[in-house]
N, C-alpha and C. Protein backbone atom coordinates (compact mmCIF):
# COMPACT_ATOMS: atom_id res chain seq x y z
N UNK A 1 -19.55 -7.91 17.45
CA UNK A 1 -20.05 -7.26 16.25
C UNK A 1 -19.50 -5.85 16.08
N UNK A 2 -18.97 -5.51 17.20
CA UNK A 2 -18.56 -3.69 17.00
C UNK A 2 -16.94 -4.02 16.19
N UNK A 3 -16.36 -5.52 15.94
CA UNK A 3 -15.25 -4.92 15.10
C UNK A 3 -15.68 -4.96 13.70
N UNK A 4 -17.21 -5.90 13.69
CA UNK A 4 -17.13 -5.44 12.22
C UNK A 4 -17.59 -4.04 11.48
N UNK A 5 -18.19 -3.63 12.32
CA UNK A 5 -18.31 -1.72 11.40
C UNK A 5 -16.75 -1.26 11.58
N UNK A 6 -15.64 -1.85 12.64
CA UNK A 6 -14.92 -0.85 12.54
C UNK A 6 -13.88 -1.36 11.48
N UNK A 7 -14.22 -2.83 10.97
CA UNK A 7 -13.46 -3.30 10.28
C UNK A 7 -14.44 -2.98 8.74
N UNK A 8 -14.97 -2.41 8.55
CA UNK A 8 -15.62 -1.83 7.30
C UNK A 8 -15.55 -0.93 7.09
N UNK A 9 -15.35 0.32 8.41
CA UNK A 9 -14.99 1.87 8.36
C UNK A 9 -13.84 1.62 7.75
N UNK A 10 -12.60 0.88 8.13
CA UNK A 10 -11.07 1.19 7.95
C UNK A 10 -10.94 0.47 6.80
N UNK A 11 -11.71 -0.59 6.12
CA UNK A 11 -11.73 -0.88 4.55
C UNK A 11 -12.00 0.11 3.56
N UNK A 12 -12.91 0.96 4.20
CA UNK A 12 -13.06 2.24 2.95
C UNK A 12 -12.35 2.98 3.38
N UNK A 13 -11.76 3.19 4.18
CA UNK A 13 -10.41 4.42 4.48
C UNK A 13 -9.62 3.99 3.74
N UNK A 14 -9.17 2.47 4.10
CA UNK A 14 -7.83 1.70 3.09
C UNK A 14 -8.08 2.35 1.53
N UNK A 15 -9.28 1.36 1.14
CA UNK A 15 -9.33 2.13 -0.24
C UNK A 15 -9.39 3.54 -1.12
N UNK A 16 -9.47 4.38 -0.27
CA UNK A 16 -9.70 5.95 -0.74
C UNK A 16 -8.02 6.28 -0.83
N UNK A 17 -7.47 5.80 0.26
CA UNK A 17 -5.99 5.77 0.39
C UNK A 17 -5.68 5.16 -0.63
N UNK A 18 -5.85 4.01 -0.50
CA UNK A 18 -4.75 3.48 -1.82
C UNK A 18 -5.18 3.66 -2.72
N UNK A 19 -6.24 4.15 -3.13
CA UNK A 19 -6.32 4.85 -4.67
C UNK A 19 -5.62 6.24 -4.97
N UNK A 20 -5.15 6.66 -3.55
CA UNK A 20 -4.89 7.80 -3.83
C UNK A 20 -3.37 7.44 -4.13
N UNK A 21 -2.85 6.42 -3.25
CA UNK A 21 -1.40 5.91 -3.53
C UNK A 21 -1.40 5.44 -5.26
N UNK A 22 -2.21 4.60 -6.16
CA UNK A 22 -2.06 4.35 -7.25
C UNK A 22 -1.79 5.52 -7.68
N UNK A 23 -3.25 6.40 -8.09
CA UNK A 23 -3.26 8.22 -8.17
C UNK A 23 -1.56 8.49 -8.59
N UNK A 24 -1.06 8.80 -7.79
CA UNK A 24 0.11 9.64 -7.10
C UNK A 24 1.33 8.72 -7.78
N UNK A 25 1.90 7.05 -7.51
CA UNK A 25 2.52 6.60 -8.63
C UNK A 25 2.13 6.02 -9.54
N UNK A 26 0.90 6.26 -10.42
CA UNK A 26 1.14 6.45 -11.56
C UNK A 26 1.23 7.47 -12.33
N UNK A 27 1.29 8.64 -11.93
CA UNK A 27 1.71 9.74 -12.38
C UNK A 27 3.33 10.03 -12.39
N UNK A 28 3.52 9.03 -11.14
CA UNK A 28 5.01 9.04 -10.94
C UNK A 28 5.92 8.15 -12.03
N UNK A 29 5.18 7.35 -11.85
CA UNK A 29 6.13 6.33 -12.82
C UNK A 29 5.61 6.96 -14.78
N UNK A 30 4.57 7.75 -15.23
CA UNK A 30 4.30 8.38 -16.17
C UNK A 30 5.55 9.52 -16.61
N UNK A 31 5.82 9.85 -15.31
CA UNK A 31 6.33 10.97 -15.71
C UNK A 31 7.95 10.75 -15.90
N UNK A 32 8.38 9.77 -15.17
CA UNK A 32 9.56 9.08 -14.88
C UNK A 32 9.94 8.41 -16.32
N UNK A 33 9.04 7.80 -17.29
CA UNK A 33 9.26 7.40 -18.10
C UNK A 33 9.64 8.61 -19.25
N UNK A 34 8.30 9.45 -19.06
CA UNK A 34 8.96 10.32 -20.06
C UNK A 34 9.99 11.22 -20.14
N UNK A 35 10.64 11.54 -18.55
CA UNK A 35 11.74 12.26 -18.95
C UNK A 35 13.08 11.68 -18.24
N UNK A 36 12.70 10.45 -18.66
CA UNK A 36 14.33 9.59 -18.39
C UNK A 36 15.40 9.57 -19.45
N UNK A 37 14.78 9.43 -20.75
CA UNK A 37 15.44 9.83 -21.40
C UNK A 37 16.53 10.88 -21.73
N UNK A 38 15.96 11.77 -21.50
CA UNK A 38 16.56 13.48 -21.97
C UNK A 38 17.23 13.35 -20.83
N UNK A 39 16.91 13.15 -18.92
CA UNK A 39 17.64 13.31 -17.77
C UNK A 39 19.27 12.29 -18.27
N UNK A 40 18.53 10.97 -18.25
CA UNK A 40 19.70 10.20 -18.41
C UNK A 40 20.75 10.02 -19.34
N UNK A 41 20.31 10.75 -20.28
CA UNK A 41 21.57 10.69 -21.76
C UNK A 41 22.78 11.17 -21.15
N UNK A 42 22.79 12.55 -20.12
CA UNK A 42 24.00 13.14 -19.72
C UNK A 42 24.72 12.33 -18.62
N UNK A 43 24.15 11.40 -18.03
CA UNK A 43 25.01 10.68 -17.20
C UNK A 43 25.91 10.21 -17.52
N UNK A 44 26.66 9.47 -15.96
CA UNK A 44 27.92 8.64 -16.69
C UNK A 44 27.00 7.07 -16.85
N UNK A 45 28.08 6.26 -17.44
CA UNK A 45 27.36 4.73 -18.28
C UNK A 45 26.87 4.30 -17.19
N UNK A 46 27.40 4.04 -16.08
CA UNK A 46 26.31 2.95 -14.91
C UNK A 46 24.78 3.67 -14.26
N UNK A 47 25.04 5.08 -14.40
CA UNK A 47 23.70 5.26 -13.98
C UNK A 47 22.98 5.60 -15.54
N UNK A 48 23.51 5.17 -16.18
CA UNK A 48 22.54 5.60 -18.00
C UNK A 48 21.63 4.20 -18.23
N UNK A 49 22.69 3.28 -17.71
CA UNK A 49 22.01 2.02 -17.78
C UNK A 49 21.04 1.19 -16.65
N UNK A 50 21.17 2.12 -15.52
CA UNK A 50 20.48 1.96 -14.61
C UNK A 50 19.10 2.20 -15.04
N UNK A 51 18.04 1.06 -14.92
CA UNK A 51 16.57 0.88 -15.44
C UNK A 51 15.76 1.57 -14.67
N UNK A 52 16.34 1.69 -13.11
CA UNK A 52 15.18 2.66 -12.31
C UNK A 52 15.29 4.03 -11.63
N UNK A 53 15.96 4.53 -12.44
CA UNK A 53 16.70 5.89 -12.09
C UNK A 53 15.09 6.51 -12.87
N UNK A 54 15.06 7.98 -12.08
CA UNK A 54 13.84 8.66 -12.02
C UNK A 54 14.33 10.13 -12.06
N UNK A 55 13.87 11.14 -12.70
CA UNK A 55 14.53 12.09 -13.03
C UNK A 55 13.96 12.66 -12.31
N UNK A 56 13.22 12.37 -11.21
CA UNK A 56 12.92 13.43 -10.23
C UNK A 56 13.50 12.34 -8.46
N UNK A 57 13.38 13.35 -7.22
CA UNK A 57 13.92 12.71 -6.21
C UNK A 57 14.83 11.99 -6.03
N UNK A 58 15.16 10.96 -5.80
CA UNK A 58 16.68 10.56 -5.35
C UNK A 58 16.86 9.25 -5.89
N UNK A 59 17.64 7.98 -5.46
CA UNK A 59 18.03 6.88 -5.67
C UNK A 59 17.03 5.86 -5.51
N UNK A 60 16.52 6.23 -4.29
CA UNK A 60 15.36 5.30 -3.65
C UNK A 60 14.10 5.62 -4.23
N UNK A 61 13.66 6.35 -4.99
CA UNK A 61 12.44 6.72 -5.90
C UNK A 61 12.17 5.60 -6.76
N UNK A 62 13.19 5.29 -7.71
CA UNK A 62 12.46 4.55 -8.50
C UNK A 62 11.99 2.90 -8.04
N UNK A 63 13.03 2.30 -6.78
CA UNK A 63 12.21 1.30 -6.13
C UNK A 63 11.10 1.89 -5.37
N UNK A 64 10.71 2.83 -4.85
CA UNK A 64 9.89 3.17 -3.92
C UNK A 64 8.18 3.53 -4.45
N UNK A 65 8.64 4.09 -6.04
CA UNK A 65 7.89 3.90 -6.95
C UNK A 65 6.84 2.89 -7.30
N UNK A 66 7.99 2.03 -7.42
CA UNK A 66 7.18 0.72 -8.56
C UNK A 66 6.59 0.33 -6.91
N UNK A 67 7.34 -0.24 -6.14
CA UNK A 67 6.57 -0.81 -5.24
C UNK A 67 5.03 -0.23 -4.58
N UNK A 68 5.43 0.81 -4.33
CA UNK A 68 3.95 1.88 -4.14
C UNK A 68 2.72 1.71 -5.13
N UNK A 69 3.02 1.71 -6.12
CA UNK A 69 2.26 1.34 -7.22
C UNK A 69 1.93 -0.30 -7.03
N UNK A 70 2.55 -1.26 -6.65
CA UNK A 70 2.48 -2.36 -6.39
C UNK A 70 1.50 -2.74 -5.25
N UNK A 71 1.81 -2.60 -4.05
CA UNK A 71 1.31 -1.81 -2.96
C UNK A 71 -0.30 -1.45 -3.37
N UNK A 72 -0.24 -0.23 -3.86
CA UNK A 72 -1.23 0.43 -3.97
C UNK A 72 -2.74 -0.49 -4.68
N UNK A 73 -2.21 -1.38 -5.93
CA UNK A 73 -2.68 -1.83 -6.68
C UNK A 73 -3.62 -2.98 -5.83
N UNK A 74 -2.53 -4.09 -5.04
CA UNK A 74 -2.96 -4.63 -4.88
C UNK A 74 -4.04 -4.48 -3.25
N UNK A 75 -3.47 -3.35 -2.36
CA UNK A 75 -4.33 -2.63 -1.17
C UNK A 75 -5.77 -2.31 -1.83
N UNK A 76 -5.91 -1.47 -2.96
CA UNK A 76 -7.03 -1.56 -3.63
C UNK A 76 -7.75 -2.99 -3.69
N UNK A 77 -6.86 -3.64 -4.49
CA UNK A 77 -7.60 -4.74 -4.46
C UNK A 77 -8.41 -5.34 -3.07
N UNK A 78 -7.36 -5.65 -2.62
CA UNK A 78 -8.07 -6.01 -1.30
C UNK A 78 -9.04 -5.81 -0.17
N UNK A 79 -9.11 -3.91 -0.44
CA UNK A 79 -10.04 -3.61 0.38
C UNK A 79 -11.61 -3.43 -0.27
N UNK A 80 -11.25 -3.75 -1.69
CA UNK A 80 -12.44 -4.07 -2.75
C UNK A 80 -12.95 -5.70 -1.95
N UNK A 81 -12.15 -6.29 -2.40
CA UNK A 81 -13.04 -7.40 -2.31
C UNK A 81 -13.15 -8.16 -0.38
N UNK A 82 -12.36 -7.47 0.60
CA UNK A 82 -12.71 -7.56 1.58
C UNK A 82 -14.15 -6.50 2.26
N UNK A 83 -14.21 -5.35 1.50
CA UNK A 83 -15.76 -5.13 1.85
C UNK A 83 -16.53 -6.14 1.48
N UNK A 84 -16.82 -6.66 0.51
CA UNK A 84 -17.64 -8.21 0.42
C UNK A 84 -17.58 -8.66 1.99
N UNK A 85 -16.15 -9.32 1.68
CA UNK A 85 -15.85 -10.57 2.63
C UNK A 85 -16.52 -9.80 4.28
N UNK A 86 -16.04 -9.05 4.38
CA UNK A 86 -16.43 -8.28 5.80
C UNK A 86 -18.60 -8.34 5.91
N UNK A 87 -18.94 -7.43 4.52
CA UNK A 87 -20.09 -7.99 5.01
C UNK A 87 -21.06 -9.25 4.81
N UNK A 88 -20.29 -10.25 4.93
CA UNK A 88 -21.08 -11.56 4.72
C UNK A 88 -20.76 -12.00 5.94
N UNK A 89 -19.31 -11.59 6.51
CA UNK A 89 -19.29 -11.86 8.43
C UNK A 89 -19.79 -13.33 8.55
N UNK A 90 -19.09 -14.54 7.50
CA UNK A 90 -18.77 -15.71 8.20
C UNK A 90 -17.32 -16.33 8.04
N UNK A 91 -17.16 -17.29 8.97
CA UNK A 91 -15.49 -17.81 8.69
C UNK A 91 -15.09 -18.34 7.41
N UNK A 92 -15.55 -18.56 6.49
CA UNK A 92 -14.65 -18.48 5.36
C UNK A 92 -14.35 -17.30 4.36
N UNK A 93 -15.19 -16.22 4.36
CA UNK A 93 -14.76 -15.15 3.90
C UNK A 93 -14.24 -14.56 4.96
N UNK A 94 -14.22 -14.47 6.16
CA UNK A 94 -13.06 -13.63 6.89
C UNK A 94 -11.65 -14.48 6.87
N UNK A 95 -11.69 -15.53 6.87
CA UNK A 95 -10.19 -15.97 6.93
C UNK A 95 -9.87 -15.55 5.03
N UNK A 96 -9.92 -15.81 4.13
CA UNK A 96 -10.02 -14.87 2.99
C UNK A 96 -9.59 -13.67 3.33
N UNK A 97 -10.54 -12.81 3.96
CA UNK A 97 -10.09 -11.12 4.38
C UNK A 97 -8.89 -11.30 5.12
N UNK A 98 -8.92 -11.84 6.50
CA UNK A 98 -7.95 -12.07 7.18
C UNK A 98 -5.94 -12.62 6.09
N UNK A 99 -6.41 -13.34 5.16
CA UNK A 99 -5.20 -13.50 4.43
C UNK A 99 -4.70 -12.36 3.48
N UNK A 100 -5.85 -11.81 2.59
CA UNK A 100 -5.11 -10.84 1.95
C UNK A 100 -5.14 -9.73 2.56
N UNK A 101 -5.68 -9.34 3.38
CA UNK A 101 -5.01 -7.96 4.43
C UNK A 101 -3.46 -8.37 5.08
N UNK A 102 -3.34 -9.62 5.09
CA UNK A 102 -1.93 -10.16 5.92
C UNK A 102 -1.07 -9.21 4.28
N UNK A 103 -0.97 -10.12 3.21
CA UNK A 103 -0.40 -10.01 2.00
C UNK A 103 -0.76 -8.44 1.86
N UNK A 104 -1.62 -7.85 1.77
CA UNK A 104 -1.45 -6.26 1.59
C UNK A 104 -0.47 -5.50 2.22
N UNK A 105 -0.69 -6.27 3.89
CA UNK A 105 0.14 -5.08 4.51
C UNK A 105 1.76 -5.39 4.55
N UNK A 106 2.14 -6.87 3.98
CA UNK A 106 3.63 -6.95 4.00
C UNK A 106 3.91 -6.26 2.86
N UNK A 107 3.35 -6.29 1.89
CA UNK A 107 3.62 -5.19 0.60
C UNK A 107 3.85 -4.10 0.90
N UNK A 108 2.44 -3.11 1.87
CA UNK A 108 2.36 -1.83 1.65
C UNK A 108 3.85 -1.79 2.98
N UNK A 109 4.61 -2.33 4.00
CA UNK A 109 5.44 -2.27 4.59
C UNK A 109 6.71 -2.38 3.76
N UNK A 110 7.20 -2.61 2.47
CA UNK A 110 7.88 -3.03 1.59
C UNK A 110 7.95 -1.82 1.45
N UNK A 111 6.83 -1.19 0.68
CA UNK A 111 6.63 0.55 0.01
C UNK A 111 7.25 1.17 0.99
N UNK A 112 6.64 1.06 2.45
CA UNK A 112 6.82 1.82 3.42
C UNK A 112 8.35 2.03 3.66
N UNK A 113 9.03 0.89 3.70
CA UNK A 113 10.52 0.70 4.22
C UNK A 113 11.34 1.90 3.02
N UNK A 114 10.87 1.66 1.68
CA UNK A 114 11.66 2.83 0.41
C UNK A 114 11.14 3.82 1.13
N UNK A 115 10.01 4.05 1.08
CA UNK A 115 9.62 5.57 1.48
C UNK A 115 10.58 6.37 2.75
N UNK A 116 10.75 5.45 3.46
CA UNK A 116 11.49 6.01 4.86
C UNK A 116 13.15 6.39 4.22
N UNK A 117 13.33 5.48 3.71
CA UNK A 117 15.10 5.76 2.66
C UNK A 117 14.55 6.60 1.98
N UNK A 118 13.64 6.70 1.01
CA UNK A 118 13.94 8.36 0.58
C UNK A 118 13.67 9.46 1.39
N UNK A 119 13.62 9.56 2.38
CA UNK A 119 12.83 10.92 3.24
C UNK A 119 14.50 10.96 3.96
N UNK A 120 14.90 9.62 4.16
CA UNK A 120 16.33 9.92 4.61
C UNK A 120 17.50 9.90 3.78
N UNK A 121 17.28 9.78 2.46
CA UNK A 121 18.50 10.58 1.58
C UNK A 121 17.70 12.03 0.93
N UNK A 122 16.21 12.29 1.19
CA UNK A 122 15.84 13.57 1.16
C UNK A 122 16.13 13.76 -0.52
N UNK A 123 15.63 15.32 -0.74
CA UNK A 123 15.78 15.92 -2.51
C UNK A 123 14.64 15.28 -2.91
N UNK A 124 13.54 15.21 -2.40
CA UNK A 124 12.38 14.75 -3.39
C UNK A 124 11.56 16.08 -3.35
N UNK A 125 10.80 16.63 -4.44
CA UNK A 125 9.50 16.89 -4.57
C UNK A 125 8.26 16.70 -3.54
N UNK A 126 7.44 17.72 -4.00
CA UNK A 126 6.16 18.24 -3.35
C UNK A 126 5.40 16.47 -3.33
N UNK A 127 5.32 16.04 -5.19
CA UNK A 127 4.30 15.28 -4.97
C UNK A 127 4.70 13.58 -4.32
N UNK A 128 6.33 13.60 -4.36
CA UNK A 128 7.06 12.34 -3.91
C UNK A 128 6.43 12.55 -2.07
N UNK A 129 7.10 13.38 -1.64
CA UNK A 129 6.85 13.87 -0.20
C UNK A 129 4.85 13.43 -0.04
N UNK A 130 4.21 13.86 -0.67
CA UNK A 130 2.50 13.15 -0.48
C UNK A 130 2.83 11.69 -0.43
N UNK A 131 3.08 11.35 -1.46
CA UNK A 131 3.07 9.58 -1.33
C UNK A 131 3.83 9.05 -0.46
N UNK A 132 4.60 9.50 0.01
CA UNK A 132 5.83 9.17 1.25
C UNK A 132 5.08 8.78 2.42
N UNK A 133 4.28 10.00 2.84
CA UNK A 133 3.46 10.47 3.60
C UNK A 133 1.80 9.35 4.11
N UNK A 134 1.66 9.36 2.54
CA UNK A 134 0.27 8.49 2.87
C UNK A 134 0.64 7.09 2.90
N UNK A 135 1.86 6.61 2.18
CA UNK A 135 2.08 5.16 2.39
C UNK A 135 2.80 4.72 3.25
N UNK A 136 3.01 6.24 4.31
CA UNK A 136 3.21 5.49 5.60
C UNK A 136 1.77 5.43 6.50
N UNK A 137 1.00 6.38 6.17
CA UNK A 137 -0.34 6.43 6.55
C UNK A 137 -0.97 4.89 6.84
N UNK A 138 -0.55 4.62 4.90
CA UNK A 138 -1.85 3.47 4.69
C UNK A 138 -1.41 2.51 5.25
N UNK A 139 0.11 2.42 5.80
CA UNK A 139 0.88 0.78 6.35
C UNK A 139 0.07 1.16 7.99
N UNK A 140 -0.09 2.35 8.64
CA UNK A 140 -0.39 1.86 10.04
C UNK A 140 -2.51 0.85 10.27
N UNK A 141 -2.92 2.17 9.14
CA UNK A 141 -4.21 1.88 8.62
C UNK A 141 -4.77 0.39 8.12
N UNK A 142 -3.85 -0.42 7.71
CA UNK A 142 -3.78 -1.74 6.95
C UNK A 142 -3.28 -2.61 8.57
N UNK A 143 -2.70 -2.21 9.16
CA UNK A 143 -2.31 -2.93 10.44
C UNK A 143 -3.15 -2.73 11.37
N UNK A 144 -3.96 -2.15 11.47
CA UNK A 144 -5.34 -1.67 12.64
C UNK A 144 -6.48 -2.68 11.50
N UNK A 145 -6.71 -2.72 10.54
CA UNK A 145 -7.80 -3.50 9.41
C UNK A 145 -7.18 -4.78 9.80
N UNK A 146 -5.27 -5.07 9.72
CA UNK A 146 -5.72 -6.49 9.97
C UNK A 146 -5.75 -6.98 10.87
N UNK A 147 -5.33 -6.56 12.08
CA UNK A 147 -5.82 -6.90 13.63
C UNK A 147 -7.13 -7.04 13.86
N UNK A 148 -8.35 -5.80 13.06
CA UNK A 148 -9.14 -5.93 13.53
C UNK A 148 -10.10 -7.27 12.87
N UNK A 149 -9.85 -7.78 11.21
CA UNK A 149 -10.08 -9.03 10.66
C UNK A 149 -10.07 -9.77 11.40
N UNK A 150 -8.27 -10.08 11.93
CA UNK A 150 -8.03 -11.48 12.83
C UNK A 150 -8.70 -11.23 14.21
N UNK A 151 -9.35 -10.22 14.82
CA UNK A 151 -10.12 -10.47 16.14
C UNK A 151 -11.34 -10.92 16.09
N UNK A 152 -12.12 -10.26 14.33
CA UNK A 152 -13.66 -10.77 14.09
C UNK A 152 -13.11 -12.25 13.53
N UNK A 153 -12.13 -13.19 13.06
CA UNK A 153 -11.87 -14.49 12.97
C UNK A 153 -12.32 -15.12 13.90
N UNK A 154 -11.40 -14.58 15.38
CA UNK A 154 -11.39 -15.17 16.73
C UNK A 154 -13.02 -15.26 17.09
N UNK A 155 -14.11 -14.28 16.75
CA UNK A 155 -15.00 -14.28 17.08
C UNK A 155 -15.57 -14.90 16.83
N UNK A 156 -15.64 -15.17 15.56
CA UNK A 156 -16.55 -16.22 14.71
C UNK A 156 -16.49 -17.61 15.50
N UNK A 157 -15.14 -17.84 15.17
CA UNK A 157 -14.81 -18.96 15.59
C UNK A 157 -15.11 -19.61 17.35
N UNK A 158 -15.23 -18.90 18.24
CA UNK A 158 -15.33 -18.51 19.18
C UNK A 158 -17.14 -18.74 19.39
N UNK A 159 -17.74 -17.82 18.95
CA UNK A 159 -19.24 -18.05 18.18
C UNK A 159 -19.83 -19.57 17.80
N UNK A 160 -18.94 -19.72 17.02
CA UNK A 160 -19.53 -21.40 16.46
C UNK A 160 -19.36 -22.30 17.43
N UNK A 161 -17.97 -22.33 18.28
CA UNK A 161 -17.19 -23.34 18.78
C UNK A 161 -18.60 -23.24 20.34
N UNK A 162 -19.44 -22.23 20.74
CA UNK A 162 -20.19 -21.90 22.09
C UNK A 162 -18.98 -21.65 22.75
N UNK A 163 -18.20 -20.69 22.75
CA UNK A 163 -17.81 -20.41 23.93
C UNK A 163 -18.49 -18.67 24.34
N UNK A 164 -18.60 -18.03 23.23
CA UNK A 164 -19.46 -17.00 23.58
C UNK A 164 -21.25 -17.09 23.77
């Protein structure tokens, strides 16, 4: 029973985080839209026509962007409706929790992988550098939540089967 408070502590950590990751790109991708225009008119034709060029930070921004926002959206989601699943603490809502924490965290590792390419082609901003930062945060945070899911699985299961 002690992983499930700790698997309910690190569900509302997840979510404060990844709201803060939505927060952060959608302001990004707001702002990206509005001054792509005016940035990109002066380019040459392949990067004018390039759809995810971002007039702030580097190359890897505008995938690192959308995905974060992607990421973010759906980490929210999940740690929404895995507080449910967590406190009803039987095997079919934890294998539920147990799946979309799997699917959160290959996402938020997706985000994570851009984020690391932009920190290593560098030239980003104050507020790129935060989201960099927390969505590497929220990928270790989402990997401690889903270890700790799949150990209260084992338990359950473990529980029913009498071996505990």
């Amino acid at each position: 029973m002690a992983s499930k408070s700790a698997a309910l502590i690190l569900s509302v950590l997840n979510l404060v985080l990844y709201f803060i990751v939505i927060v952060i790109a959608s302001w990004a991708v707001n702002h990206g839209i509005q001054r792509t225009r005016e940035t990109a008119s002066v380019l040459s034709t392949p990067a004018h026509l390039f759809p995810m060029y971002f007039p702030m930070g580097n190359m890897a921004t505008g995938f690192f962007v959308i995905f974060a926002l992607i990421a973010g959206v759906v980490g929210f989601t999940t740690s929404l409706t895995g507080l449910q699943n967590i406190s009803k603490w039987n095997a079919s809502n934890m294998y539920a929790a147990a799946m979309s924490s799997m699917t959160t965290w290959a996402l938020t590792l997706l985000a994570m992988g851009f984020a690391c390419k932009e920190i290593q082609l560098g030239w980003t901003d104050s507020n790129l550098r935060t989201l960099e930062i927390i969505t590497i945060i929220v990928s270790g945070t989402q990997l401690l939540s889903t270890g700790i899911i799949h150990v209260g699985v084992s338990e359950i299961i473990a529980y029913r089967d009498g071996r505990v």
